[in-house]
Protein backbone atom coordinates (compact mmCIF):
# COMPACT_ATOMS: atom_id res chain seq x y z
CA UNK A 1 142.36 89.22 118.81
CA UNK A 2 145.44 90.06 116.79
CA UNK A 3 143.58 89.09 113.20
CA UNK A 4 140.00 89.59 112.12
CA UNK A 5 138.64 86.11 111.29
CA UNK A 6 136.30 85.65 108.18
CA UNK A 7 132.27 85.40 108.33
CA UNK A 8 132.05 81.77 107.63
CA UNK A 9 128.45 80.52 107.18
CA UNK A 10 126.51 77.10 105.72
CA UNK A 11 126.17 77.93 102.09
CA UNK A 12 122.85 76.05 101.00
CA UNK A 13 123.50 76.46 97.52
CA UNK A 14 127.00 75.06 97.14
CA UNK A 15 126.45 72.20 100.26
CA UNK A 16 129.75 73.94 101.73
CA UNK A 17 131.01 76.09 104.68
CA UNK A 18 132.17 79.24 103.15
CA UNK A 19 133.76 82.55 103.65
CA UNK A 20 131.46 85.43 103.24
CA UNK A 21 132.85 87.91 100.89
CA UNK A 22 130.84 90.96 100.23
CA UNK A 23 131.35 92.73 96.80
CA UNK A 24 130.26 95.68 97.50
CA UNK A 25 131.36 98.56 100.22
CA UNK A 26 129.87 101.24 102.81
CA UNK A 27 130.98 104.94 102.16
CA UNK A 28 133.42 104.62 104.46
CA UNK A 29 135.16 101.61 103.22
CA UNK A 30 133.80 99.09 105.23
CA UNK A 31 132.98 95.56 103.44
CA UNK A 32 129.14 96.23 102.82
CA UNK A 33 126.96 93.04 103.84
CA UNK A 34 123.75 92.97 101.68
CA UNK A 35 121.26 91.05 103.59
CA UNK A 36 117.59 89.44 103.29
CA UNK A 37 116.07 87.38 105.37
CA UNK A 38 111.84 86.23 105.15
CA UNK A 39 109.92 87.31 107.73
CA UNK A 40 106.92 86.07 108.60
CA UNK A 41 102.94 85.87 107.33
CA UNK A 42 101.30 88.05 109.59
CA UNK A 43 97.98 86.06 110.27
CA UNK A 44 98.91 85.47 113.96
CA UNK A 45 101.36 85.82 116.80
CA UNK A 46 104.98 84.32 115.36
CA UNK A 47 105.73 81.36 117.76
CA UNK A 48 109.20 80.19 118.99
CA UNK A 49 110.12 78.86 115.83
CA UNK A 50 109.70 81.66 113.92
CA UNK A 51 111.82 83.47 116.26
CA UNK A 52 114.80 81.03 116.08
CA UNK A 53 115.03 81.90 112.51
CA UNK A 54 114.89 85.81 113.07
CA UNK A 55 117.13 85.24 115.41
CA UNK A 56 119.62 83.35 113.58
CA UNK A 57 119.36 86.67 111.11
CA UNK A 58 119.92 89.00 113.85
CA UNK A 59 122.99 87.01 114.83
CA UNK A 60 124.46 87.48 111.60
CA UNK A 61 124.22 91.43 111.34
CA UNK A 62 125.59 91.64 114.92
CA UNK A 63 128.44 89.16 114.07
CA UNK A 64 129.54 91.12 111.04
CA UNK A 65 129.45 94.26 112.82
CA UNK A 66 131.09 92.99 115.33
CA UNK A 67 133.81 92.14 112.60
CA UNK A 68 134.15 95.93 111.59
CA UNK A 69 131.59 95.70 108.36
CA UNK A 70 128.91 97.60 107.55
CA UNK A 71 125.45 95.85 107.02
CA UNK A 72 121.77 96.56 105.06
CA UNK A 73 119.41 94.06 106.24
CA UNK A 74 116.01 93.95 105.29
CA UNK A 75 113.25 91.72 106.85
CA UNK A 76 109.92 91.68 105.36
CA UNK A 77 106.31 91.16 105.94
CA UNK A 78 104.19 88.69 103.86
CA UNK A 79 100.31 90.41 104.67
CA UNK A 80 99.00 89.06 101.36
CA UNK A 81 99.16 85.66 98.96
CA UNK A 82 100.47 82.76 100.87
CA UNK A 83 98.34 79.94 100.84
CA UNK A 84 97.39 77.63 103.05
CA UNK A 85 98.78 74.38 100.46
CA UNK A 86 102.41 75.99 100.29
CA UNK A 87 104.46 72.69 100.22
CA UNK A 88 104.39 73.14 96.61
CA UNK A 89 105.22 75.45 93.70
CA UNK A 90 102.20 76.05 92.90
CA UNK A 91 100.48 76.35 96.51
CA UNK A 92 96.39 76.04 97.00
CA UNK A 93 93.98 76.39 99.29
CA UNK A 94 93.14 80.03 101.31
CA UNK A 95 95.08 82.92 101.50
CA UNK A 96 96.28 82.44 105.06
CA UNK A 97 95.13 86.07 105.92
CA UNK A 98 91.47 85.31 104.79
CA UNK A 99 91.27 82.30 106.51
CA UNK A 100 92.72 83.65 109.83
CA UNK A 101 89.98 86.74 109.57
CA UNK A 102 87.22 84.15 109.56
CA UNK A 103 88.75 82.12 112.58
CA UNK A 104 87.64 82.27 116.06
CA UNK A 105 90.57 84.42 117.03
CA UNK A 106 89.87 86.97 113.99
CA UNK A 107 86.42 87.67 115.06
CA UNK A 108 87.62 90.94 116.74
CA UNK A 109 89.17 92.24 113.44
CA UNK A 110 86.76 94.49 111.38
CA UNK A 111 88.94 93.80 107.81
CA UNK A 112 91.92 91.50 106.89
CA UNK A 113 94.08 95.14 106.98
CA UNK A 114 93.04 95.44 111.12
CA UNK A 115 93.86 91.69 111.19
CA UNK A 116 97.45 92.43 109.45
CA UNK A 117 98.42 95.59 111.33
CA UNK A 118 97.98 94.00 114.83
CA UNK A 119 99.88 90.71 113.96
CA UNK A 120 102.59 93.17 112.59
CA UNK A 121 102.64 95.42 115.58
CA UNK A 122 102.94 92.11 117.77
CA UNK A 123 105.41 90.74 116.18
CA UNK A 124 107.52 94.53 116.22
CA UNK A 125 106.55 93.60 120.02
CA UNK A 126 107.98 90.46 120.59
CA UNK A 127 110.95 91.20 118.54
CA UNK A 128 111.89 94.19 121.15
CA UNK A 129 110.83 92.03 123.81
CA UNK A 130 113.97 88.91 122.84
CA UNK A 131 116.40 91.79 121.49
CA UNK A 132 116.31 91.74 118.23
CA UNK A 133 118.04 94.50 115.96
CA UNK A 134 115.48 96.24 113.42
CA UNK A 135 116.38 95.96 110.01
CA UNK A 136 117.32 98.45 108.01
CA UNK A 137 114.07 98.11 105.78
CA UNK A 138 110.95 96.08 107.29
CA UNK A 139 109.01 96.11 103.82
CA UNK A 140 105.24 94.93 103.38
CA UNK A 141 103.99 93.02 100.16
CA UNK A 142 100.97 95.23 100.14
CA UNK A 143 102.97 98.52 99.87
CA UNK A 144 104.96 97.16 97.24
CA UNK A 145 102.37 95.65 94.49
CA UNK A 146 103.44 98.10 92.00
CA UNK A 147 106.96 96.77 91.68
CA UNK A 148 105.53 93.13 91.93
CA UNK A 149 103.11 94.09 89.19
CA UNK A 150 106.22 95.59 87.00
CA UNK A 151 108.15 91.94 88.00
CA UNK A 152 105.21 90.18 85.96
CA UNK A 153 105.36 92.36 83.06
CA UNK A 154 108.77 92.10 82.80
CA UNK A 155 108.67 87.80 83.36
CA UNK A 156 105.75 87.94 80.36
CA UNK A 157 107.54 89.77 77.87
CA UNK A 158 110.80 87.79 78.38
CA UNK A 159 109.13 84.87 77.86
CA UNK A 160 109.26 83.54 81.13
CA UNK A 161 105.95 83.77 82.23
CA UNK A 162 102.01 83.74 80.62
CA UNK A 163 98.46 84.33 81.01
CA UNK A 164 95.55 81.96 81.61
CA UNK A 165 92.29 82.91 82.53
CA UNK A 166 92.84 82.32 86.31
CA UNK A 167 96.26 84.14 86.49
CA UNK A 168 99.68 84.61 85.43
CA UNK A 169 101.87 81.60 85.74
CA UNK A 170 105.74 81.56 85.77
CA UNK A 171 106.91 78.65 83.36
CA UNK A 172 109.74 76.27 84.87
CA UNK A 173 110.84 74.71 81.81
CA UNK A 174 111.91 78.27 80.54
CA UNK A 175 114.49 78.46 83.49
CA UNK A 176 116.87 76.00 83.38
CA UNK A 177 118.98 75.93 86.54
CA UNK A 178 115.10 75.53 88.71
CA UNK A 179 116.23 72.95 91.34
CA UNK A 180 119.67 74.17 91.93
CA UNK A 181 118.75 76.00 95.42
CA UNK A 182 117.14 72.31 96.83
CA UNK A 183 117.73 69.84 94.72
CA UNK A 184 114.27 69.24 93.30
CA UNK A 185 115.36 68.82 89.62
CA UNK A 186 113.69 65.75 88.69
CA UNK A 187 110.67 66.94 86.46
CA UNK A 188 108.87 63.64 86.72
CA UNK A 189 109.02 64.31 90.56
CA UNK A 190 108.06 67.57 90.62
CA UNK A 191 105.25 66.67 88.66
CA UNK A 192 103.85 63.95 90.85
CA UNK A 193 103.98 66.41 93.62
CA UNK A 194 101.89 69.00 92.15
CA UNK A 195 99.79 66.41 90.64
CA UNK A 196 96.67 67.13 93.75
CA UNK A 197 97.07 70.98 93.89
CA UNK A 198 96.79 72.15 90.21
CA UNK A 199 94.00 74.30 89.84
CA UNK A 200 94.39 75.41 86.35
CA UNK A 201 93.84 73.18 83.46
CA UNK A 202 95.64 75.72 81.23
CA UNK A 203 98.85 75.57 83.09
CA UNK A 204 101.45 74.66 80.27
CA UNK A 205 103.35 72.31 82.77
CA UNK A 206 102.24 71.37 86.34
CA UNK A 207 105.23 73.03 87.99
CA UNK A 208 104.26 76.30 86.63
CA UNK A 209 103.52 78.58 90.06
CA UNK A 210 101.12 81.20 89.67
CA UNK A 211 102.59 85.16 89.64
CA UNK A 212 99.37 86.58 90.00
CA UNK A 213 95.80 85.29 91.19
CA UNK A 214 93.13 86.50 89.22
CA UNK A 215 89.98 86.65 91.63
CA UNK A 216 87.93 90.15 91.96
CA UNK A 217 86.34 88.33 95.25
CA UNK A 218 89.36 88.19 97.04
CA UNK A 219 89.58 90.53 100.19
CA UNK A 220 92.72 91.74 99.47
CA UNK A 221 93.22 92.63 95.56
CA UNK A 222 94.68 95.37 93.59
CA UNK A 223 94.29 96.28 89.52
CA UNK A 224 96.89 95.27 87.41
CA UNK A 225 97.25 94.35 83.47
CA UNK A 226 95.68 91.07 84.02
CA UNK A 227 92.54 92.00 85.84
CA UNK A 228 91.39 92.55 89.60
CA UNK A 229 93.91 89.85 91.80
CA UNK A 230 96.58 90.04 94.05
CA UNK A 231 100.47 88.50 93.66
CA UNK A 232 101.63 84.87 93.88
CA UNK A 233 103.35 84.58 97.71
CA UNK A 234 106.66 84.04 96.15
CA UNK A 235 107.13 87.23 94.28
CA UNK A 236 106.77 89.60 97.17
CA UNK A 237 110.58 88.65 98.15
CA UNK A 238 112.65 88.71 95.38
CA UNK A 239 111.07 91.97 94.52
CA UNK A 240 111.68 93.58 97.48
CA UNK A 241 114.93 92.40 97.98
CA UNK A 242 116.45 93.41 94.52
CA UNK A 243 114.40 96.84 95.15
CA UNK A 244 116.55 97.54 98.69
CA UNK A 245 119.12 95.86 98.00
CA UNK A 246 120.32 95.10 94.05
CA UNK A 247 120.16 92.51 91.61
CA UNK A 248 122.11 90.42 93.27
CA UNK A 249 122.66 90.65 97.02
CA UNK A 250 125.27 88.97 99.24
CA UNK A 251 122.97 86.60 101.26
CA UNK A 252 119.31 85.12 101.33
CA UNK A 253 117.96 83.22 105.16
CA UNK A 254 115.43 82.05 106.42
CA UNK A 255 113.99 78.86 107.80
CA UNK A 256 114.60 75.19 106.36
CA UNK A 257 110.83 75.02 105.13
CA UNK A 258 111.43 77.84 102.75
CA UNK A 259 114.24 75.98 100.83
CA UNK A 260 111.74 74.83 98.53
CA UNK A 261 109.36 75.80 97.10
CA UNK A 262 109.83 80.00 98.22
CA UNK A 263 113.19 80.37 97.80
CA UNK A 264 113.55 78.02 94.66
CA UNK A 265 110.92 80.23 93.03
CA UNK A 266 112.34 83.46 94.10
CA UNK A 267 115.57 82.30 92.38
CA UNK A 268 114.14 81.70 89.25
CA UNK A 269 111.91 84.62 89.00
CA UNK A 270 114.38 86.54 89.64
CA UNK A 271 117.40 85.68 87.91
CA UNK A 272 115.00 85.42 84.51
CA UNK A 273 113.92 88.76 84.94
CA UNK A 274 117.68 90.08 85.00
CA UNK A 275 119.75 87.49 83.91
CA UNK A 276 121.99 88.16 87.12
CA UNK A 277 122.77 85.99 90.14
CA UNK A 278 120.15 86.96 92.53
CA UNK A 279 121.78 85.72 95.84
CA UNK A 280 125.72 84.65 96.30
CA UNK A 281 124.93 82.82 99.41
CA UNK A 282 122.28 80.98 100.63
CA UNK A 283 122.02 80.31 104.89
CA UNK A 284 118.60 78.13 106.57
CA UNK A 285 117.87 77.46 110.09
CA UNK A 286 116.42 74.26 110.93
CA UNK A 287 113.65 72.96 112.42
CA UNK A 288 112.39 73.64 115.75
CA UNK A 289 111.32 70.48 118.11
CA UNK A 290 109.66 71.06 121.48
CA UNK A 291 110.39 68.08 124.01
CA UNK A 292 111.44 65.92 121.27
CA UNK A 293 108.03 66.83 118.85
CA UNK A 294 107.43 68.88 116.14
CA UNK A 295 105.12 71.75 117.48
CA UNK A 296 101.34 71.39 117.21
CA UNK A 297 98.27 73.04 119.38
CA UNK A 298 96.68 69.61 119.49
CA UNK A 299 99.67 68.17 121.45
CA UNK A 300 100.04 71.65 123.87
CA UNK A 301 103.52 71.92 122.59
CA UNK A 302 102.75 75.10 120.28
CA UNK A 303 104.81 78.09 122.05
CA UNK A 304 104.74 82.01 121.21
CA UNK A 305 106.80 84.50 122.84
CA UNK A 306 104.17 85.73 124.70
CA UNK A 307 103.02 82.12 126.22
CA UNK A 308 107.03 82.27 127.98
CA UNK A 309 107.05 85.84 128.69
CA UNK A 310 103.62 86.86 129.88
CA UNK A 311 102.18 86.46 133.88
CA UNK A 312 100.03 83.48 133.63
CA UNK A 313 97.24 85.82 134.05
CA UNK A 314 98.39 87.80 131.21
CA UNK A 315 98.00 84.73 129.00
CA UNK A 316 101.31 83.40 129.41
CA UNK A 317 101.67 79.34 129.90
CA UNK A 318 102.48 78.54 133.64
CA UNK A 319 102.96 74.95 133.07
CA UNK A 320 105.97 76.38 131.02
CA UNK A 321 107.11 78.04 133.63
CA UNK A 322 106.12 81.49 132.52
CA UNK A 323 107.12 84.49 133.18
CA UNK A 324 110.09 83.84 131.52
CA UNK A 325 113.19 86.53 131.53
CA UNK A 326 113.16 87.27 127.52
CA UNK A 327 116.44 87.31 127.13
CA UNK A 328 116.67 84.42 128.65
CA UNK A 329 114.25 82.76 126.16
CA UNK A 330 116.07 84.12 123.18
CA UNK A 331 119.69 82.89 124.82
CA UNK A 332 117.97 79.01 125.12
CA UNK A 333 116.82 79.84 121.26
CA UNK A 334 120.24 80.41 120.04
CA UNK A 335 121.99 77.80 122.47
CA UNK A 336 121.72 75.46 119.55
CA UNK A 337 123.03 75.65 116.22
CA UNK A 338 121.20 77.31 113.44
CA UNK A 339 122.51 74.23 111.19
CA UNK A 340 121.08 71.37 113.04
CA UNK A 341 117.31 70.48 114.33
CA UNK A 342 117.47 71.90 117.62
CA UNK A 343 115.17 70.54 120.40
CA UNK A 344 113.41 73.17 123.10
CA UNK A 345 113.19 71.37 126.44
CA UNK A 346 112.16 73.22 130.03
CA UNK A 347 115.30 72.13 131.01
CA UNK A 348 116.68 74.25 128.47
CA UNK A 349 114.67 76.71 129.61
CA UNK A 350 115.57 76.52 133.01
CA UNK A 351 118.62 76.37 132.72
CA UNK A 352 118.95 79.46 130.20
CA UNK A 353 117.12 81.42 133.12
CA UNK A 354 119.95 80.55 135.50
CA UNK A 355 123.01 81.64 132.79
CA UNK A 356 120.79 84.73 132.16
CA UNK A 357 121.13 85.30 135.83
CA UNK A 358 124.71 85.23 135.92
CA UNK A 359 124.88 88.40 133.27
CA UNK A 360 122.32 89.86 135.44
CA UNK A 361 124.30 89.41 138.52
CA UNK A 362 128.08 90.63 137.04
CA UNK A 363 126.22 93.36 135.17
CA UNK A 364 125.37 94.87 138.82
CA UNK A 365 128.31 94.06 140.34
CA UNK A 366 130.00 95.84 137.51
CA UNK A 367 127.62 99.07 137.96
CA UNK A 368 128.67 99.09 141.74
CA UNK A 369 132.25 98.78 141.06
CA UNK A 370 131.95 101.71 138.49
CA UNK A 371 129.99 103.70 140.92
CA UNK A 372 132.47 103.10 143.52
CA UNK A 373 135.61 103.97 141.51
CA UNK A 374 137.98 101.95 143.75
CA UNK A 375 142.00 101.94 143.81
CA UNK A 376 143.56 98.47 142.12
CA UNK A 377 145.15 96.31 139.19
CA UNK A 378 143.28 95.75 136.59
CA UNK A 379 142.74 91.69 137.16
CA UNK A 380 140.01 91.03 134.40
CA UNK A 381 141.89 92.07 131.08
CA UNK A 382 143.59 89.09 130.56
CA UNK A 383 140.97 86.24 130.92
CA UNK A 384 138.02 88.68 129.43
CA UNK A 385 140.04 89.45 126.34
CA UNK A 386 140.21 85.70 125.45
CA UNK A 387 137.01 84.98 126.32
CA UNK A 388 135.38 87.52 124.30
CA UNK A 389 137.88 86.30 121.25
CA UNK A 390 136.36 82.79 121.46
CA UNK A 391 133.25 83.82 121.68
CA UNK A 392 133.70 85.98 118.24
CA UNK A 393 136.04 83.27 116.66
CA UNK A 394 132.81 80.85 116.91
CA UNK A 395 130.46 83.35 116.13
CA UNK A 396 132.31 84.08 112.79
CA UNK A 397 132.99 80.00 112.25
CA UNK A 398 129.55 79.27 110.88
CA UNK A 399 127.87 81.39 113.98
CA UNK A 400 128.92 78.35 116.02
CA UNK A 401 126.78 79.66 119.08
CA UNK A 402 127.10 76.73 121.91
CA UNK A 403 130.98 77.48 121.90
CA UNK A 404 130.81 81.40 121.68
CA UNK A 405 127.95 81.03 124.50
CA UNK A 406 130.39 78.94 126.80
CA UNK A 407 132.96 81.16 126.14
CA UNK A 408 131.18 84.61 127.04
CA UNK A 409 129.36 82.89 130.20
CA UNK A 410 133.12 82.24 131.23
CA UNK A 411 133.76 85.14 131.31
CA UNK A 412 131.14 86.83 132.99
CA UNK A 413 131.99 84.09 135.55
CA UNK A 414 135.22 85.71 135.47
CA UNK A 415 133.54 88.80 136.72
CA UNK A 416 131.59 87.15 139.56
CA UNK A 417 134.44 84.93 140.83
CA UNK A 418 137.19 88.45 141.51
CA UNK A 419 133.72 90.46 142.49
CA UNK A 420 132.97 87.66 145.02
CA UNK A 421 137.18 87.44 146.27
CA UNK A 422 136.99 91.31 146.98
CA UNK A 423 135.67 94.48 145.72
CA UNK A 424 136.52 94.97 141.86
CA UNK A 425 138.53 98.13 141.48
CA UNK A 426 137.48 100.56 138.86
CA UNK A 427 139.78 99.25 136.36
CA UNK A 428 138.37 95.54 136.60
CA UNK A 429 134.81 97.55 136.23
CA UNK A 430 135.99 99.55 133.16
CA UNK A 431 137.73 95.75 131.47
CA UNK A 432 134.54 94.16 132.57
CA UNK A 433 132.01 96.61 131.50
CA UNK A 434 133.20 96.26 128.50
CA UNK A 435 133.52 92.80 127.88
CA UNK A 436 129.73 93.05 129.12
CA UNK A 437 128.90 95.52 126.40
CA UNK A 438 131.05 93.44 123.34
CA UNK A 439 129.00 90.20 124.52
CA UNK A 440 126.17 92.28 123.90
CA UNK A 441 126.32 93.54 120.81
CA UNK A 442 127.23 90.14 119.51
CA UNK A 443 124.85 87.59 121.16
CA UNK A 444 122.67 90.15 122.32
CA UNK A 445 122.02 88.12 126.11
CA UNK A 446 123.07 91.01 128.07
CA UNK A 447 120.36 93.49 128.11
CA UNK A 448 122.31 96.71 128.08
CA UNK A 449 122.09 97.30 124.16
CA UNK A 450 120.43 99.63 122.29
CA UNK A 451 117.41 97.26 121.41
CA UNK A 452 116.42 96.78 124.65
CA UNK A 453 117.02 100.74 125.13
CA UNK A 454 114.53 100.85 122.36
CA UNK A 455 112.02 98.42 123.59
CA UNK A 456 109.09 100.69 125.93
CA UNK A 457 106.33 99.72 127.65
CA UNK A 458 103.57 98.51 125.97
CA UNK A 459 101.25 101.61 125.04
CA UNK A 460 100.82 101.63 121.41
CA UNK A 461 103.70 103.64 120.95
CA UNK A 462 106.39 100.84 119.96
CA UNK A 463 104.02 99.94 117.19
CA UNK A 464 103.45 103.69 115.76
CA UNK A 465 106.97 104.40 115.84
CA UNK A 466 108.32 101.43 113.95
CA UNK A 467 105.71 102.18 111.24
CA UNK A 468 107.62 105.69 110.63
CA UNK A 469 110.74 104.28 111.04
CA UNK A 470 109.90 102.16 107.90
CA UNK A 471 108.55 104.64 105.75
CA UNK A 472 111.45 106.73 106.66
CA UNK A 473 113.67 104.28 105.75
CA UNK A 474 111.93 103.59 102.31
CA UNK A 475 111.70 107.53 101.65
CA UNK A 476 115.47 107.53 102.42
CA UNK A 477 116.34 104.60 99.72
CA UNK A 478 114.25 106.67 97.07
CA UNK A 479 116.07 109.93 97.80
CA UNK A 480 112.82 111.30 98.89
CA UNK A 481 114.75 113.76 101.70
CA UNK A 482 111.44 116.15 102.18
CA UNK A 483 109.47 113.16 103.12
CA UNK A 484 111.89 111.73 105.50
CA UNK A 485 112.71 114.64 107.26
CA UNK A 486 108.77 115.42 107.87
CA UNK A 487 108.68 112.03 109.05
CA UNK A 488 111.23 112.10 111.67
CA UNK A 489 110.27 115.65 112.53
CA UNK A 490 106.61 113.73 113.55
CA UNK A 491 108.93 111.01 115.44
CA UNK A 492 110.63 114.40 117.42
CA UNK A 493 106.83 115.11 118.40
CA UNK A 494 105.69 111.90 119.84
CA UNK A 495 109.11 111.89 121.76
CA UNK A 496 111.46 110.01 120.67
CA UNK A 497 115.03 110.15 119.53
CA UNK A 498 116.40 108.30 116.36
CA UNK A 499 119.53 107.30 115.96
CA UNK A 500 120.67 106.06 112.73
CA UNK A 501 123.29 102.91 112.95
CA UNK A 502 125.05 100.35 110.80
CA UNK A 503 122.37 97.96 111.94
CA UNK A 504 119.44 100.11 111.31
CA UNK A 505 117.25 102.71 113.05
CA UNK A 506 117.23 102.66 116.30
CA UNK A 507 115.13 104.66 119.11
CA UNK A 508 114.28 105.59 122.48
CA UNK A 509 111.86 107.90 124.19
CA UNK A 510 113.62 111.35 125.16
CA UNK A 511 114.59 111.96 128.75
């Protein structure tokens, strides 16, 4: 394409389609993307719609690098505070980790920490297994309580926040623009929906949402100021964020049930604690329907990753056609847009496997050519060069990802259709391979990236390695050079190569 089109994505806060404009810029120039988007509470395996959302993430760093920027995206991991009532502010009920530890399924978990480092090594798992790019920074509210604790502090002595004998309790009156993310301004409303959750009589206003739990019984708690607890669920995020990223960062996702309350409350504890903007833009995926329902395990419509991917006697769900390709699962996740309920069918499955097959089958064809180096015209520039610049004209026009898909399964039509008239010479190869290698990096369907590169067997390794690759990454952002360079000197003796991209760490075992 002759011009570089803007990143043009649903802006939650303003109700608009805007341009993306970063502020800030890489060391070499590039436009600098700062990033965050929630991850998920690691009390089980994340199921399909989880994954949609990640996935809408993912699409965004590879579309901007695809546009020539530079991007720090950081993905986190809630392992402590969110309750089970979390419709509300002010959430009730069990921590979600504590209640999963005394389930059925948590009976082979010694502690809530066994219980949270599994879930968190599955989901590093599933995320390899449909493609997905690490972040730069996968952060964990328990390693970061010191910061969160500092965030209260700070709240308390601007005035923003206050102590009760059950915790400390961010006040809403004292912020203003609360409501401005999703709309929920009206007090009187507010009120009435908080009304059957409030737990604390000495709450100044019902909306108040609690900053820190005070409860020395709790299975996961930490010492801070205000006695033996552990942080309200909505802290973790704009703390972390802000710490990786800055007071105010380019762009906030994550799924349309975290409009409000999360991300409402995130706003306002953050911009009271620095009187800055904490997020310019504001992007949510919506819901996830499975044949036309909203998922539920009473109704056998509740899908992981693992129930598509897995041999039925692996645990995977035959009657959904498992094994499922899983790039073929995350291409039927992202054939709708992020912007509009999408509905999961096992027709779209099904047909998803059969467009997956087509990459599978030019990708070979293109290997063969290549190994055959054969004589000829190039006859695939033309009609792969505008394929691939529809597909990244969409992808940049609100990630507009039915269009961009129909335009890079054209093309690797394209492929099949001169492979299939007669043998493609090595220039067709060389145009095709990498149009096959472009559609890659930015829809990610192809299977020749570094992601899947990354993405070994299952022994336990996957799940060691990402755990250095994060506390590299954190020793990196605090200039701690000794510590990362003993930590990637242990990820040299365990066998595996690092390479450091725009996009994040990446790795693979050593030949």
């Amino acid at each position: 394409m002759s011009e570089t089109p803007p990143l043009r994505l649903t802006n939650t806060l303003s109700r608009s389609v805007e341009a993306v404009e970063p502020v800030a810029t890489a060391p070499d120039g590039r436009p600098l993307l700062r990033f965050y988007s929630c991850g998920p509470t690691v009390y089980s395996y994340a199921h399909i719609g989880n994954f949609r959302t990640f996935l809408t993430a993912d699409l965004v760093v590879r579309t901007a690098a695809a546009l020539g920027w530079a991007v720090r995206y950081v993905s986190n991991v809630t392992d402590v505070g969110h309750l089970t009532e979390d419709d509300v502010a002010d959430g009730a009920g069990e921590d979600k980790m504590a209640k999963a530890l005394a389930s059925k399924e948590g009976e082979q978990f010694e502690t809530v920490w066994d219980l949270a480092r599994h879930y968190t090594a599955a989901l590093v798992e599933d995320w390899h297994a449909l493609n997905l790019l690490e972040p730069n920074v996968r952060p964990r509210a328990t390693e970061h309580l010191r910061e969160q604790i500092e965030a209260v502090e700070g709240l308390v002595e601007r005035g923003h926040a206050y102590e009760t004998d059950d915790g400390v309790y961010f006040h809403v009156p004292s912020f203003p623009d609360y409501g401005k993310l999703s709309g929920n301004r009206d007090a009187d409303t507010l009120v009435e929906g908080t009304r059957e959750v409030v737990r604390d009589d000495a709450k100044r206003d019902p909306r108040d949402f609690a900053l820190w739990k005070k409860d020395p019984g709790h299975l996961m708690q930490w010492f801070s100021p205000y006695g033996w607890g552990f942080p309200g669920w909505h802290l973790e995020c704009s703390v972390m964020a802000q710490k990786y990223l800055g007071e105010t960062i380019d762009l906030h996702g994550g799924g349309e049930d975290l409009r409000f309350p999360h991300h409402e409350c995130e706003i306002a504890q953050a911009e009271a604690l620095t009187g800055q903007p904490f997020s310019r833009y504001w992007m949510h995926t919506r819901f996830l329907q499975v044949e036309g329902e909203k998922m539920s395990k009473s109704k056998g419509n509740f899908l992981t990753v693992r129930d598509l991917t897995l041999a039925p006697e692996d645990g995977g769900r035959e009657d959904w056609g498992a094994p499922l390709d899983p790039l073929a699962l995350r291409l039927a996740l992202i054939s709708g847009h992020y912007a509009k309920p999408f509905n999961l069918t096992r027709k779209t499955l099904s047909d998803a496997q059969k467009n997956r097959q087509r990459y599978v089958d030019a990708d070979a064809a293109v290997r063969d050519a290549l190994d055959a180096g054969r004589p000829g015209d190039d006859v695939l520039a033309g009609p792969l060069d505008v394929a691939y610049g529809e597909a990244l004209a969409a992808m940049a026009d609100d990630l507009n990802t039915p269009v961009a898909l129909a335009a890079a399964l054209r093309g690797a039509g394209d492929v099949l259709k001169a492979h299939r008239a007669e043998p493609l010479s090595g220039a067709s190869a060389r145009t095709a391979r990498a149009f096959l290698d472009h559609v890659e990096a930015l829809l990610g369907i192809v299977g020749t990236g570094a992601a899947d590169e990354a993405a070994p067997e299952d022994d336990g390794l996957a799940a060691q390695v990402e755990a250095l690759l994060i506390q590299r990454t954190e020793a990196r952002a605090a200039k701690d050079w000794a510590r990362a360079d003993a930590i990637r000197d242990e990820l040299d003796a365990l066998g595996v190569d690092v390479m450091d991209t725009p996009s994040g760490p990446q790795w693979k075992r050593k030949d």
